[in-house]
C-alpha atoms as a PDB file:
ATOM      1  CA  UNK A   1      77.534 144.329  58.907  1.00  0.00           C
ATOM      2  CA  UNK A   2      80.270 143.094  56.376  1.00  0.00           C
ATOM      3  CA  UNK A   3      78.758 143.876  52.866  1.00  0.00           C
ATOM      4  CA  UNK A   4      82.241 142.138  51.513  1.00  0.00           C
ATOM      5  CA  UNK A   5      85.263 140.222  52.671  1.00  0.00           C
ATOM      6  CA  UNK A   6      88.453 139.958  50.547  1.00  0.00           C
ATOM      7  CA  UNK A   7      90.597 137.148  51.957  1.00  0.00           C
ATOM      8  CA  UNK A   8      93.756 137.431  49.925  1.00  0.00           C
ATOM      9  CA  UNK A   9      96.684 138.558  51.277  1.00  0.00           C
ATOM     10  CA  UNK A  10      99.375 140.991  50.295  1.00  0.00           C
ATOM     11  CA  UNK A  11     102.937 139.657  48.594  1.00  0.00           C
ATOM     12  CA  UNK A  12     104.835 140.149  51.865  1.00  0.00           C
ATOM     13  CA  UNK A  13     102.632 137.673  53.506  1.00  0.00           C
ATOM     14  CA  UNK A  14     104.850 134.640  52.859  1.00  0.00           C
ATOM     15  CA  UNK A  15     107.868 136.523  54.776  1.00  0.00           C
ATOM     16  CA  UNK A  16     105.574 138.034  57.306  1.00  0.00           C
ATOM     17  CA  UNK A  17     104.814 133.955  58.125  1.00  0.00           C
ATOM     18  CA  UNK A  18     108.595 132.579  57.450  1.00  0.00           C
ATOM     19  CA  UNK A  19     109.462 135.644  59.788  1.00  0.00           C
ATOM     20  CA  UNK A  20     106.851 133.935  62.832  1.00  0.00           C
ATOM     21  CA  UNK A  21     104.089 136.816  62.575  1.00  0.00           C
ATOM     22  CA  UNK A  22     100.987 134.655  62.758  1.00  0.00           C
ATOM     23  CA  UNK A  23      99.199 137.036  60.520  1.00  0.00           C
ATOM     24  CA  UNK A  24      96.089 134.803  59.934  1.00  0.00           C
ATOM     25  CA  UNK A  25      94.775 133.266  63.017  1.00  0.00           C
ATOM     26  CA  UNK A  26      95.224 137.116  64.694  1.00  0.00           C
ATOM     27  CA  UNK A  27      93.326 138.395  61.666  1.00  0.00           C
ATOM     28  CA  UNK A  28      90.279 135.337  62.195  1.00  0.00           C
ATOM     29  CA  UNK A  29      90.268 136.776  65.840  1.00  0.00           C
ATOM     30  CA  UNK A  30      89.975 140.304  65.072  1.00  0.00           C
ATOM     31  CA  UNK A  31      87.237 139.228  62.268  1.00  0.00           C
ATOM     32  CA  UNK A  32      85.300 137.251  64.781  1.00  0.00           C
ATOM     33  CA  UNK A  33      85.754 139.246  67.423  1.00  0.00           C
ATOM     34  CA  UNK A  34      88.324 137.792  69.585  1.00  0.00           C
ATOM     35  CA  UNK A  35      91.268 138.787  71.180  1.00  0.00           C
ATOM     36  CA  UNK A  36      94.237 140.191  69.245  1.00  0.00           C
ATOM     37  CA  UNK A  37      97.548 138.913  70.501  1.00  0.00           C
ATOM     38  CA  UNK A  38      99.759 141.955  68.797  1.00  0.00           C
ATOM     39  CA  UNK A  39     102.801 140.107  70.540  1.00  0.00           C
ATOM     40  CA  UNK A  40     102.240 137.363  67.889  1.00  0.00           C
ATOM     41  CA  UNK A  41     102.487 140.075  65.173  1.00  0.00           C
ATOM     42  CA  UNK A  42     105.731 140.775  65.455  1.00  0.00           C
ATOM     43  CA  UNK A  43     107.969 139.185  62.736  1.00  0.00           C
ATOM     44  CA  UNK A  44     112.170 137.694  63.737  1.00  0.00           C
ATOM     45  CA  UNK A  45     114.342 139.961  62.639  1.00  0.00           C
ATOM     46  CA  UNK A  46     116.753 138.778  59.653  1.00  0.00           C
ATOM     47  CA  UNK A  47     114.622 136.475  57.830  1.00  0.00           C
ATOM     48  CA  UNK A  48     114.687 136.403  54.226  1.00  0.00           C
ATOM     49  CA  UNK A  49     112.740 135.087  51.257  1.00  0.00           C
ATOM     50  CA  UNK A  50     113.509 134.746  47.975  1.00  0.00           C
ATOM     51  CA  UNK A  51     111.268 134.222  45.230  1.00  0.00           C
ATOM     52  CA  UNK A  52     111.883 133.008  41.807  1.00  0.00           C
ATOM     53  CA  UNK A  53     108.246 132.756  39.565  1.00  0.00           C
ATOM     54  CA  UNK A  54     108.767 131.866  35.530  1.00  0.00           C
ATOM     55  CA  UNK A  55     106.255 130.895  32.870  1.00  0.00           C
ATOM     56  CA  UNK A  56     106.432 127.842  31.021  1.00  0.00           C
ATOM     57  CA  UNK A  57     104.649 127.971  27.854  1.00  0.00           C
ATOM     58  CA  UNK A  58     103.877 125.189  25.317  1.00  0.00           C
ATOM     59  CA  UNK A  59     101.833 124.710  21.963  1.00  0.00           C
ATOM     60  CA  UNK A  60     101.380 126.795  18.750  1.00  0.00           C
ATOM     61  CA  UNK A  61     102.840 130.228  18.900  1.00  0.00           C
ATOM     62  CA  UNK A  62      99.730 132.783  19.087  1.00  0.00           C
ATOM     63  CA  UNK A  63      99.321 134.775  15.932  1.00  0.00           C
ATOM     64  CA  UNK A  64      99.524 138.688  15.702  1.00  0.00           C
ATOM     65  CA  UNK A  65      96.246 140.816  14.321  1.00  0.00           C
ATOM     66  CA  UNK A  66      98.035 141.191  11.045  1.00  0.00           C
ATOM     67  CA  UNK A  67      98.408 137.372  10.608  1.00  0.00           C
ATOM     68  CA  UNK A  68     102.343 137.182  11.268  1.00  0.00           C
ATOM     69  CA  UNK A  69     103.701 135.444  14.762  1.00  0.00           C
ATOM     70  CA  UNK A  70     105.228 137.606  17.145  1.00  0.00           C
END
């Protein structure tokens, strides 16, 4: 019985997937009770990812307990 199911994945998903490691549909099989292919869990050497996240912020600056802006 699955009480719960979490279906995110971990940050080193993307590479896992740019790498060729078919993470998902072997993860669906093992869920549902299907065959595992662990040959299509292995990830290409030499594959790199880069990522770059920023925050854009615009509007009123938000004001400090005490009244004053940060």
């Amino acid at each position: 019985m699955i009480s719960e199911l979490n279906a995110r994945f971990a940050g080193g998903f993307a590479l896992s997937e740019a790498a060729g490691a078919d993470l998902v549909q072997q993860t669906l099989n093992g869920l549902f009770g299907l065959p595992v292919d662990h040959d299509r869990l292995v990830a290409k050497p030499d594959i790199y990812l880069s990522k770059y996240v920023t925050v854009l912020a615009a509007g009123p600056a938000p004001c400090h307990p005490d009244g004053g802006t940060p």
